[in-house]
C-alpha atoms as a PDB file:
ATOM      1  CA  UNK A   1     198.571 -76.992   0.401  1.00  0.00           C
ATOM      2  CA  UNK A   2     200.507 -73.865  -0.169  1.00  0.00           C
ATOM      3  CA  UNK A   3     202.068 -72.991   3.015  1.00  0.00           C
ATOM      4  CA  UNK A   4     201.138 -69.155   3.222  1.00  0.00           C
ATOM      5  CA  UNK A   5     204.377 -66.744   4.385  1.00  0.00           C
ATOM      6  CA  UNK A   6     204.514 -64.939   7.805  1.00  0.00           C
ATOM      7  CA  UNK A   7     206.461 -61.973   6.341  1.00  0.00           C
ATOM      8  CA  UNK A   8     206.635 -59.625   3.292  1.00  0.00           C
ATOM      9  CA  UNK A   9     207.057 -61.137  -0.102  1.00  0.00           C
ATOM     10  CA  UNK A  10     207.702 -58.450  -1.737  1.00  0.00           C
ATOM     11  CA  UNK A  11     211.116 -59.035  -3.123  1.00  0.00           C
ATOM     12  CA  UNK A  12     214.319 -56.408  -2.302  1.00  0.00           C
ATOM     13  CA  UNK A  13     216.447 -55.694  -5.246  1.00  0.00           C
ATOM     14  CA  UNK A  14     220.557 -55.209  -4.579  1.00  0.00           C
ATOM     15  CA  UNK A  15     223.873 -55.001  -6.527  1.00  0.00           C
ATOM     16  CA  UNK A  16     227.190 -56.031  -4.964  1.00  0.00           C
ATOM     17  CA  UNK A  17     230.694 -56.335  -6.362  1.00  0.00           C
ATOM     18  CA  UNK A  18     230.987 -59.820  -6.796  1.00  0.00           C
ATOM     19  CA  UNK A  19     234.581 -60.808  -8.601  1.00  0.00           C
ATOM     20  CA  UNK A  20     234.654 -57.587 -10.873  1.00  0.00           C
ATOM     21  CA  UNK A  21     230.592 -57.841 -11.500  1.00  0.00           C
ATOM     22  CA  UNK A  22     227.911 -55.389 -10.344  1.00  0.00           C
ATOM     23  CA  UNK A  23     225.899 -58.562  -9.183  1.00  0.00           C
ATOM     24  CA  UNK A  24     222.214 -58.414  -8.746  1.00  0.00           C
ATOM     25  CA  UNK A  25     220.173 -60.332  -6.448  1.00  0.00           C
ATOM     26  CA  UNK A  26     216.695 -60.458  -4.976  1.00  0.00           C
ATOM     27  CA  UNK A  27     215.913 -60.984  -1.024  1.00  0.00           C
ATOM     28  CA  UNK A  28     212.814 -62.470   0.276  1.00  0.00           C
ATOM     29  CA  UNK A  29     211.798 -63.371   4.257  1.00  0.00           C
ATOM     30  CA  UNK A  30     214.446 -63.243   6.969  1.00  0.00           C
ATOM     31  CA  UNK A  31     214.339 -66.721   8.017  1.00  0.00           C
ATOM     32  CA  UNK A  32     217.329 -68.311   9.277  1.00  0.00           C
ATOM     33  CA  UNK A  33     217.514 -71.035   6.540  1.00  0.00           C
ATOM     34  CA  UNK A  34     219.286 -69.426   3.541  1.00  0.00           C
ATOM     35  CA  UNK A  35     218.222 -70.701   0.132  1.00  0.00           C
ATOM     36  CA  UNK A  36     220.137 -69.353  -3.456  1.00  0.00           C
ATOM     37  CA  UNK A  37     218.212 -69.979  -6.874  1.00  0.00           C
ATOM     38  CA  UNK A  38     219.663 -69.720  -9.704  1.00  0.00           C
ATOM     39  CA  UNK A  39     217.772 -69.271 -12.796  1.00  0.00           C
ATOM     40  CA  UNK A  40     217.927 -70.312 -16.383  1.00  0.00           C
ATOM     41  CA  UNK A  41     218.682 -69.052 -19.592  1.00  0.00           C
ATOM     42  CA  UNK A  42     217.403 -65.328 -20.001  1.00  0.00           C
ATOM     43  CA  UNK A  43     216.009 -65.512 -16.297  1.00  0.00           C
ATOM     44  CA  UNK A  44     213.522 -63.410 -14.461  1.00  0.00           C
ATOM     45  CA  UNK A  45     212.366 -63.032 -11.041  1.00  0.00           C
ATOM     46  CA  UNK A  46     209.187 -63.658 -11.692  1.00  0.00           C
ATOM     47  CA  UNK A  47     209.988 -67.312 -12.738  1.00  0.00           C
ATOM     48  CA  UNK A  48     210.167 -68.175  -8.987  1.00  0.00           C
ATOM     49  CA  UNK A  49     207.129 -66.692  -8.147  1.00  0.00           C
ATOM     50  CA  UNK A  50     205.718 -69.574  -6.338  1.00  0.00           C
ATOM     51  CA  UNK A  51     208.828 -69.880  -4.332  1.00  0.00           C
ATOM     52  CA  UNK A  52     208.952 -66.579  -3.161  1.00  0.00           C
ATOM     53  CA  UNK A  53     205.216 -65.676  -2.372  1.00  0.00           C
ATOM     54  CA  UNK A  54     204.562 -69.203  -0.766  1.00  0.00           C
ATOM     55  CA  UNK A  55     207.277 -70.732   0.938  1.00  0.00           C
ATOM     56  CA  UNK A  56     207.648 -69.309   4.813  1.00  0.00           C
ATOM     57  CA  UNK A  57     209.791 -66.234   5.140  1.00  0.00           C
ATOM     58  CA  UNK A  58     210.143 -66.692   9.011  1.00  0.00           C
ATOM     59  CA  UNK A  59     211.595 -69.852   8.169  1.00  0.00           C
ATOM     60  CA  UNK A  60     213.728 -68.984   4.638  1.00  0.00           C
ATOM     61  CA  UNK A  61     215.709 -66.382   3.121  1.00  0.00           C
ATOM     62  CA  UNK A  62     215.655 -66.495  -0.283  1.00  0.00           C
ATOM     63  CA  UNK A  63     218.281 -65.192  -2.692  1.00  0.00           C
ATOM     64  CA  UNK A  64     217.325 -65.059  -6.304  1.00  0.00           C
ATOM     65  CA  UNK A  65     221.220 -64.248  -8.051  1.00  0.00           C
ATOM     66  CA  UNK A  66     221.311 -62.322 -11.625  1.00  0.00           C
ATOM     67  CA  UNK A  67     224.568 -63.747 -12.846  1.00  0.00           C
ATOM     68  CA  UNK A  68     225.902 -61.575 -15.608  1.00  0.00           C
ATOM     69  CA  UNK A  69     224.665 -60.943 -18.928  1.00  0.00           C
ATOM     70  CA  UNK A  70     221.293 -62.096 -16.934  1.00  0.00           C
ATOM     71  CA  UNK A  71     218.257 -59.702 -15.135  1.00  0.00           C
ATOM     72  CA  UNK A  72     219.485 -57.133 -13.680  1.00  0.00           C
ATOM     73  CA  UNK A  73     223.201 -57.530 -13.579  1.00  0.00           C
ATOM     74  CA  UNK A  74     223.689 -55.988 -16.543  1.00  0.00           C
ATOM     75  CA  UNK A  75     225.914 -54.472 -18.039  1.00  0.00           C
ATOM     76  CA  UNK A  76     227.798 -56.580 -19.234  1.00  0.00           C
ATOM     77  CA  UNK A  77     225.672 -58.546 -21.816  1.00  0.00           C
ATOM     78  CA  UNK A  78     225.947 -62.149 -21.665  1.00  0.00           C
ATOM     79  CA  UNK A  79     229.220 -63.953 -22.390  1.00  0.00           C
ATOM     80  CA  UNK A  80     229.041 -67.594 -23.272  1.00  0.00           C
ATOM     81  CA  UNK A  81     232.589 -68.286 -24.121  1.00  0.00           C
ATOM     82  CA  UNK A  82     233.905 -71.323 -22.836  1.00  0.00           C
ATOM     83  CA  UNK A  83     233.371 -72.175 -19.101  1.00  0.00           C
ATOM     84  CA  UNK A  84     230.410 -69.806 -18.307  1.00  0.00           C
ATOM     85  CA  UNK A  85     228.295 -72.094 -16.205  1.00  0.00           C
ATOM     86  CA  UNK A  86     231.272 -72.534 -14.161  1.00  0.00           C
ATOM     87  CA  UNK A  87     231.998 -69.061 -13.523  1.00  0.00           C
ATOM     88  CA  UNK A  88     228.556 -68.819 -13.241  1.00  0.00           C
ATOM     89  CA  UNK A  89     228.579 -70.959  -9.822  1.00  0.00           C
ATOM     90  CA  UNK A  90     231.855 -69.301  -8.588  1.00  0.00           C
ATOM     91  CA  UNK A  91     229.661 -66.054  -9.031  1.00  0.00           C
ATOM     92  CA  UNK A  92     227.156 -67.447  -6.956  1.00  0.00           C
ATOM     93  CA  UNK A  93     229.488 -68.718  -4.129  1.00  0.00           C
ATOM     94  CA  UNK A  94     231.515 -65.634  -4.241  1.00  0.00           C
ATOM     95  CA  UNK A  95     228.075 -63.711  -3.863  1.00  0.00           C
ATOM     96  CA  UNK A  96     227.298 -65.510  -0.274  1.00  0.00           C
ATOM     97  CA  UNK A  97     231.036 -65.233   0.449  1.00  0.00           C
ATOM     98  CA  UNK A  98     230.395 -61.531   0.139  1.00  0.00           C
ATOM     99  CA  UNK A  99     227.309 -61.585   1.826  1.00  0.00           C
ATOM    100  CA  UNK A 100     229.023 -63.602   5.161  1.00  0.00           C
ATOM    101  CA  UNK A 101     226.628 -66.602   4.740  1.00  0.00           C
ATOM    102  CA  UNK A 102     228.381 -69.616   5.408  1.00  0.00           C
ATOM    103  CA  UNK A 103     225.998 -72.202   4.796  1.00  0.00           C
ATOM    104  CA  UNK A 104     223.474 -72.572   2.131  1.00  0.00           C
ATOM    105  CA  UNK A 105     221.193 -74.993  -0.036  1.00  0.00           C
ATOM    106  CA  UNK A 106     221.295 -73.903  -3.822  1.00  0.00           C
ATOM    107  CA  UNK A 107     217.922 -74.525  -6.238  1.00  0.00           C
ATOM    108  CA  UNK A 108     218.445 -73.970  -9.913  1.00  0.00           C
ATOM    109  CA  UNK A 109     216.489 -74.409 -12.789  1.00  0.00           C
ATOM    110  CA  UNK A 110     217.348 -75.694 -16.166  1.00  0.00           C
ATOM    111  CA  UNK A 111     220.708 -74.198 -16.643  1.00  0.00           C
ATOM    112  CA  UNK A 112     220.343 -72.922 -13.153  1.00  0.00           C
ATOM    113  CA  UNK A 113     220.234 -76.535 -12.117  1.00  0.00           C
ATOM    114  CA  UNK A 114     223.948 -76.799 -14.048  1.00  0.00           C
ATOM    115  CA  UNK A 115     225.019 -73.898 -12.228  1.00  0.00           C
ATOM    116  CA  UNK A 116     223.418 -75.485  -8.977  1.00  0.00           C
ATOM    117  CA  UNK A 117     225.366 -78.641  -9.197  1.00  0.00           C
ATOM    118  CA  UNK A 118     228.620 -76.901 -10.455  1.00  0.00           C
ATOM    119  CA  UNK A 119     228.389 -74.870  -7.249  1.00  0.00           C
ATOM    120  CA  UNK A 120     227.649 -77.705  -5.006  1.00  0.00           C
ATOM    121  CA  UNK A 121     230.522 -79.602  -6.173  1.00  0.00           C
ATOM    122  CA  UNK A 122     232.986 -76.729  -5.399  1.00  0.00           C
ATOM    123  CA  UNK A 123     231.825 -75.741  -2.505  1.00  0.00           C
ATOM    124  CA  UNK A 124     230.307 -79.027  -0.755  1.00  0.00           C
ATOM    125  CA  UNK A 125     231.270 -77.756   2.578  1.00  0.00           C
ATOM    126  CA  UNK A 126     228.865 -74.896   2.716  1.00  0.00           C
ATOM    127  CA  UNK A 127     225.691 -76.201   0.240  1.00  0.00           C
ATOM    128  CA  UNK A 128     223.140 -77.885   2.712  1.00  0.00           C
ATOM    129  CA  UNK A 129     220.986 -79.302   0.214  1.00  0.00           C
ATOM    130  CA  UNK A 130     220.797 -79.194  -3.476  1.00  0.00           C
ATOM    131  CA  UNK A 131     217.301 -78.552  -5.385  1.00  0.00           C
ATOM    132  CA  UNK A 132     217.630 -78.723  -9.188  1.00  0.00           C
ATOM    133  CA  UNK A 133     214.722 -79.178 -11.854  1.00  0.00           C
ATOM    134  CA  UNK A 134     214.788 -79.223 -15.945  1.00  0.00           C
ATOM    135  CA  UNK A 135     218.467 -79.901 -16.264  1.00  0.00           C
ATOM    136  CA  UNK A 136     221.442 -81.878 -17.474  1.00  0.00           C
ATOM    137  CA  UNK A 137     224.689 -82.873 -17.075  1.00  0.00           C
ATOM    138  CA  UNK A 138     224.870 -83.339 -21.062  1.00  0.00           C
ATOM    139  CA  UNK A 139     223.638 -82.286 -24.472  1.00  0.00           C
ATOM    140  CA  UNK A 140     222.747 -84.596 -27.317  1.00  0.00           C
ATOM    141  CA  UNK A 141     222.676 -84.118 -31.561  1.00  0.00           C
ATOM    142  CA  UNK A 142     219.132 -84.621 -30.227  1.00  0.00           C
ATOM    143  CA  UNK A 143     219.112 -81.650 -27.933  1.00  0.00           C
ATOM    144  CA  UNK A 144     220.529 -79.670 -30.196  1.00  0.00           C
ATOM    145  CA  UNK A 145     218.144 -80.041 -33.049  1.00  0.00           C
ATOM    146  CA  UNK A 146     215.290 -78.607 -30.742  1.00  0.00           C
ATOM    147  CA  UNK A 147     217.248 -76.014 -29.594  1.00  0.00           C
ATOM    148  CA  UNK A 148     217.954 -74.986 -33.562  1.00  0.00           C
ATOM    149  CA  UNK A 149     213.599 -75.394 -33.802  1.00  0.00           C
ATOM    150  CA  UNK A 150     213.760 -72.165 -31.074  1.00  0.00           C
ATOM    151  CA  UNK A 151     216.180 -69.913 -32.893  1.00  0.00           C
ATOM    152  CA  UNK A 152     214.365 -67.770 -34.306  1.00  0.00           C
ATOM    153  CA  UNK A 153     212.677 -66.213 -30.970  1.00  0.00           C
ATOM    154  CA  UNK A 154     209.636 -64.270 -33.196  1.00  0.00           C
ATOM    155  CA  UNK A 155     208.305 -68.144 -33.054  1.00  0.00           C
ATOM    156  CA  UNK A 156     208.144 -68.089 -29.656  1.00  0.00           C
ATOM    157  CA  UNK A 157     204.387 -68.456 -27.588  1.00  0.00           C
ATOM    158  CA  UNK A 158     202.916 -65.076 -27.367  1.00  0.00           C
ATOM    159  CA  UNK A 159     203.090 -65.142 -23.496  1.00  0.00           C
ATOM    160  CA  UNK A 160     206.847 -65.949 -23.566  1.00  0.00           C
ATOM    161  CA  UNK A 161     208.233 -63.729 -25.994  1.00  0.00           C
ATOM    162  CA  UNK A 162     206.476 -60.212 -24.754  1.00  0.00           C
ATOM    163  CA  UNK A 163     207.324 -61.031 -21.717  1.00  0.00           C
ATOM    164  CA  UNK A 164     211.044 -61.562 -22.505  1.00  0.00           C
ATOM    165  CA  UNK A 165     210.725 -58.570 -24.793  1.00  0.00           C
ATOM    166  CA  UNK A 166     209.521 -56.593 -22.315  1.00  0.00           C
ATOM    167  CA  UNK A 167     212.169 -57.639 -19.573  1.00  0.00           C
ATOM    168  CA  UNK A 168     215.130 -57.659 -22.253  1.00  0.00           C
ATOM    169  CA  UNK A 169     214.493 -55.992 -25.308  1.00  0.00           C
ATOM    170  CA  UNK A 170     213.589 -57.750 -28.901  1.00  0.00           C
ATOM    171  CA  UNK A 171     217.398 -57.624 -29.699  1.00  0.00           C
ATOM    172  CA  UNK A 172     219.370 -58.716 -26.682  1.00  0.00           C
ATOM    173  CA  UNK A 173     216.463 -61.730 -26.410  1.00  0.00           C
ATOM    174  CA  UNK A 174     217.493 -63.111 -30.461  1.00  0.00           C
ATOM    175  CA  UNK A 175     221.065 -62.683 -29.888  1.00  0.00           C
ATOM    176  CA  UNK A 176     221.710 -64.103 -26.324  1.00  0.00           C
ATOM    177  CA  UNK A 177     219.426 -67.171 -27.438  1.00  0.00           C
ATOM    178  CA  UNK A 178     221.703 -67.627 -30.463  1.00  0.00           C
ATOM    179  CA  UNK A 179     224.338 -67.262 -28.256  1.00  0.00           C
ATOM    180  CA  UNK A 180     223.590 -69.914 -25.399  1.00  0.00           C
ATOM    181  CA  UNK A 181     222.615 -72.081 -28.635  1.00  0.00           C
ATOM    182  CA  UNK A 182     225.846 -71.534 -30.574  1.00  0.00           C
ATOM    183  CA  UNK A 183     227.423 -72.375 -26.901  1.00  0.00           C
ATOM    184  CA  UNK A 184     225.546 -75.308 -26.479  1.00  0.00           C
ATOM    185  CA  UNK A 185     226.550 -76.230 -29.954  1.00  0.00           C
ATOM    186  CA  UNK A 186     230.517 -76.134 -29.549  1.00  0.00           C
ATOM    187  CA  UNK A 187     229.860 -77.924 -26.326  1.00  0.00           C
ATOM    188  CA  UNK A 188     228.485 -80.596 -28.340  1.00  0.00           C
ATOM    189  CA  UNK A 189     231.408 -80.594 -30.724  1.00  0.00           C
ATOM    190  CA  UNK A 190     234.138 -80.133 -28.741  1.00  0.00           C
ATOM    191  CA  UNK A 191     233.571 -81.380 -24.998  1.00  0.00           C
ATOM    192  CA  UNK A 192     231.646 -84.460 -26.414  1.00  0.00           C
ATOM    193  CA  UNK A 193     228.121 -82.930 -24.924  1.00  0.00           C
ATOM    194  CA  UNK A 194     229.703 -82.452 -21.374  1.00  0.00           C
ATOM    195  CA  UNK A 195     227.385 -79.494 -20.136  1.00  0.00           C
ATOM    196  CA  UNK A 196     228.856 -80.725 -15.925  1.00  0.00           C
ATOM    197  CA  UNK A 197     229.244 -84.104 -15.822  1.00  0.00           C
ATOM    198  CA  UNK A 198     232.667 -83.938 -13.765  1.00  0.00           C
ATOM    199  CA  UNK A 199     230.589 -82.013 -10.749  1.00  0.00           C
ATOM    200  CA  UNK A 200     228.033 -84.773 -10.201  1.00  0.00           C
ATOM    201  CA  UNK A 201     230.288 -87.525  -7.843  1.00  0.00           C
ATOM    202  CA  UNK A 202     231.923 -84.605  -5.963  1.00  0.00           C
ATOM    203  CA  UNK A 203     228.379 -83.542  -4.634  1.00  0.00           C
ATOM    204  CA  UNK A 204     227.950 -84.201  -1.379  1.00  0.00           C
ATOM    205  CA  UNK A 205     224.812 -82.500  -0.484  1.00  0.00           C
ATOM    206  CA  UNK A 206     221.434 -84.616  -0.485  1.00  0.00           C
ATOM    207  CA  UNK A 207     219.827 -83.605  -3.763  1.00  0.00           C
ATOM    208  CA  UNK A 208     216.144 -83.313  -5.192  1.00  0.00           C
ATOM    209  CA  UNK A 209     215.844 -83.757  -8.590  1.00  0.00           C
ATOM    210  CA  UNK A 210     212.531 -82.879 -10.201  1.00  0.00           C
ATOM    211  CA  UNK A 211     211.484 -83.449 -13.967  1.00  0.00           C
ATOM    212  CA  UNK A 212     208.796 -83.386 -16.263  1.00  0.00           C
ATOM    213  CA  UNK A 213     208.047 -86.257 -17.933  1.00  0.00           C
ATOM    214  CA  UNK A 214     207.161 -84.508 -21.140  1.00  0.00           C
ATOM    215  CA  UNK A 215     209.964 -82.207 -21.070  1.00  0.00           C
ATOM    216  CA  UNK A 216     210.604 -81.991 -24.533  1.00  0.00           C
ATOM    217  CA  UNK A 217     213.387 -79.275 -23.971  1.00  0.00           C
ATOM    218  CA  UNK A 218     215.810 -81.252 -21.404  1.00  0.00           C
ATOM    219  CA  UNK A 219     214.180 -84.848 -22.045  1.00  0.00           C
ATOM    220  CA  UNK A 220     213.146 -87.043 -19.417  1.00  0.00           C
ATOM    221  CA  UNK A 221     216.933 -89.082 -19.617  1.00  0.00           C
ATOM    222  CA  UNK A 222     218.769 -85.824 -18.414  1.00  0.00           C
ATOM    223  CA  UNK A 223     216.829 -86.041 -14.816  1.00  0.00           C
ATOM    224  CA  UNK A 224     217.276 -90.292 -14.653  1.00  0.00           C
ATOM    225  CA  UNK A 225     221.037 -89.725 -15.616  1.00  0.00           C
ATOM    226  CA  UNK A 226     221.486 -87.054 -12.769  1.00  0.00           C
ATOM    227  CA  UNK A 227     219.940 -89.502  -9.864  1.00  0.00           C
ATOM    228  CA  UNK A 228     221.743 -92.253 -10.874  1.00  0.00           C
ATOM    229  CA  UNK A 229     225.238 -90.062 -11.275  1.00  0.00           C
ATOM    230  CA  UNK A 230     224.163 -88.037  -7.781  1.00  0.00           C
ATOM    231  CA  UNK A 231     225.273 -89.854  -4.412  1.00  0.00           C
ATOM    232  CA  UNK A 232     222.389 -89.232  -1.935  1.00  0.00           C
ATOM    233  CA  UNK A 233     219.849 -87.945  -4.308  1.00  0.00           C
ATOM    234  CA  UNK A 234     216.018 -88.314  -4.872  1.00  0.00           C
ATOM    235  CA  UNK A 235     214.250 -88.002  -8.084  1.00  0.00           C
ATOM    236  CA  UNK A 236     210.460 -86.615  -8.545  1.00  0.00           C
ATOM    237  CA  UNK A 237     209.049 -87.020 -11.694  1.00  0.00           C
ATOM    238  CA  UNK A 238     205.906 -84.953 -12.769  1.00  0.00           C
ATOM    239  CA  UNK A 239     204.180 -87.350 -15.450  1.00  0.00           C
ATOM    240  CA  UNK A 240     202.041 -84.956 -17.689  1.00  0.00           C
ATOM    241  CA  UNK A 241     205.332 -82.276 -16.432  1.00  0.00           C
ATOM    242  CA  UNK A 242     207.140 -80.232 -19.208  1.00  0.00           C
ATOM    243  CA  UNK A 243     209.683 -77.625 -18.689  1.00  0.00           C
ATOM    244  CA  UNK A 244     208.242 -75.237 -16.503  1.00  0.00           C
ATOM    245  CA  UNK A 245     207.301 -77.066 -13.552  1.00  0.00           C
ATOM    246  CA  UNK A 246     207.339 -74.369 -11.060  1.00  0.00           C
ATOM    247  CA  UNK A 247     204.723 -72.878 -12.757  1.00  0.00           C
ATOM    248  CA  UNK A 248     202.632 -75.118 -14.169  1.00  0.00           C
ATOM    249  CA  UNK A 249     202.441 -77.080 -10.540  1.00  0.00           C
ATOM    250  CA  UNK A 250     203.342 -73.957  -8.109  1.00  0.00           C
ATOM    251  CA  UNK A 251     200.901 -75.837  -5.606  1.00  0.00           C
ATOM    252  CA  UNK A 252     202.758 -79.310  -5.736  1.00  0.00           C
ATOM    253  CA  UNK A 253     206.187 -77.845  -6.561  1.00  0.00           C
ATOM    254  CA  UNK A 254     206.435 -75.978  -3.341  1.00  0.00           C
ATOM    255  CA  UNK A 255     205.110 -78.844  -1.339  1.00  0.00           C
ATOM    256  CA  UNK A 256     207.487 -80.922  -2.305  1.00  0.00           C
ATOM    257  CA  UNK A 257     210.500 -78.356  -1.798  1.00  0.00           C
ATOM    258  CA  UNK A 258     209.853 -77.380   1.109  1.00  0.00           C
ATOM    259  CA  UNK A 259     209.195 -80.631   2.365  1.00  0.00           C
ATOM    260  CA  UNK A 260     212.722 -81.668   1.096  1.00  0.00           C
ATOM    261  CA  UNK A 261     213.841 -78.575   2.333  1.00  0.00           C
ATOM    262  CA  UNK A 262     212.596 -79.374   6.519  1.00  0.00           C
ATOM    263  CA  UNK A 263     213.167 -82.825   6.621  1.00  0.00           C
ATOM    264  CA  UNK A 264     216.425 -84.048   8.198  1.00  0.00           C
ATOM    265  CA  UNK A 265     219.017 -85.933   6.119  1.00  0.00           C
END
């Protein structure tokens, strides 16, 4: 069951200089555990929405970070030049720098979950826990050829592409998919796939690792490869589970999160 928040949901919206940025980031609940979620490629708040309108906001605060190019913390428009995961996760740790929170677990999702780990690894002193879901450490030829099947975002479900239209605008969507694509790409080429492999031994925090099954976007092997790569980790696999887990099991996803979340390592 769903466990049912003491305190608003409704999310608050704020932009902080964060390392040059206008940074946005959502707040939810007050509680003294502080959680940051990261989100994936072309993110919106409303991805989260179980997370935010279920789990306990006595017991959490929730920061949902915009890194730049991404939501709200725009301008500037994306950049996907070399290394942007990585300044993606000193964003985030600057962020509760900024914000005076010393100690934190970090949830991502898809290339969230990169950003997650990334983070974790530099800055293992301050991450309590690690949640990450839909993500790898690497990219295949494999990958790669589904990501080329996506390009062209006017192929996109109905549901998916209004809504990113709506949030982003029909251009900015095409070209900062062709972007993280074309990154993904020279990644491929050039780093031999290596999307964060280097982060996963210098994580310290225990880690939750969810994945879908039927993931046909970050393939089942991503989320075995991260548990067996990740000291201290535990992986949950959803067996009829694609890509979206959070919202296709907001019920079971929380459960489990918060569950992870509570329990004492």
């Amino acid at each position: 069951m769903i466990v049912r928040p003491s305190v608003s949901t409704e999310p608050i919206s704020t932009k902080i200089k964060v390392k040059g940025f206008e940074i946005n980031y959502f707040q939810v609940g007050n509680g003294p555990q502080k959680l940051v979620i990261l989100p994936g490629v072309l993110g919106q708040i409303g991805d989260f929405g179980p997370l935010t309108e279920s789990l306990d906001g006595a017991k959490y605060t929730i920061y949902i970070c915009d890194p730049p190019g991404y939501g709200l913390s725009r301008p500037p428009n994306r950049d996907f030049s070399p290394g942007f995961l990585y300044r993606d996760a000193d964003s985030a740790i600057a962020l509760m720098e900024t914000l005076g929170i010393e100690k934190y677990s970090m949830l991502g999702w898809c290339n969230g979950g990169c950003t997650a780990m990334i983070a974790a690894s530099r800055a293992a002193d301050r991450v309590d826990k690690l949640v990450v879901w839909s993500c790898n450490a690497y990219v295949t030829a494999k990958d790669l050829e589904y990501y080329e099947t996506t390009r062209d975002v006017h192929d996109w479900p109905e549901g998916r592409r209004i809504s990113q239209f709506k949030a982003y605008g029909e251009k900015y969507v095409s070209d900062t998919w062709s972007g993280w694509i074309d990154a993904f790409r020279k990644i491929l080429d050039e780093d031999d796939g290596d999307v964060c492999r280097d982060a996963l031994a210098k994580i310290k925090a225990p880690t939750l690792i969810l994945h879908g099954a039927k993931d046909v976007f970050v393939p089942i092997e991503h989320g075995v490869y991260l548990h067996e790569n990740i000291n201290r980790s535990t992986l949950e696999i959803f067996p009829e589970g694609k890509h979206i887990l959070q919202l296709m099991y907001p019920e079971k996803f929380v459960s489990i999160v918060d569950n992870f979340l509570s329990s004492v390592q």
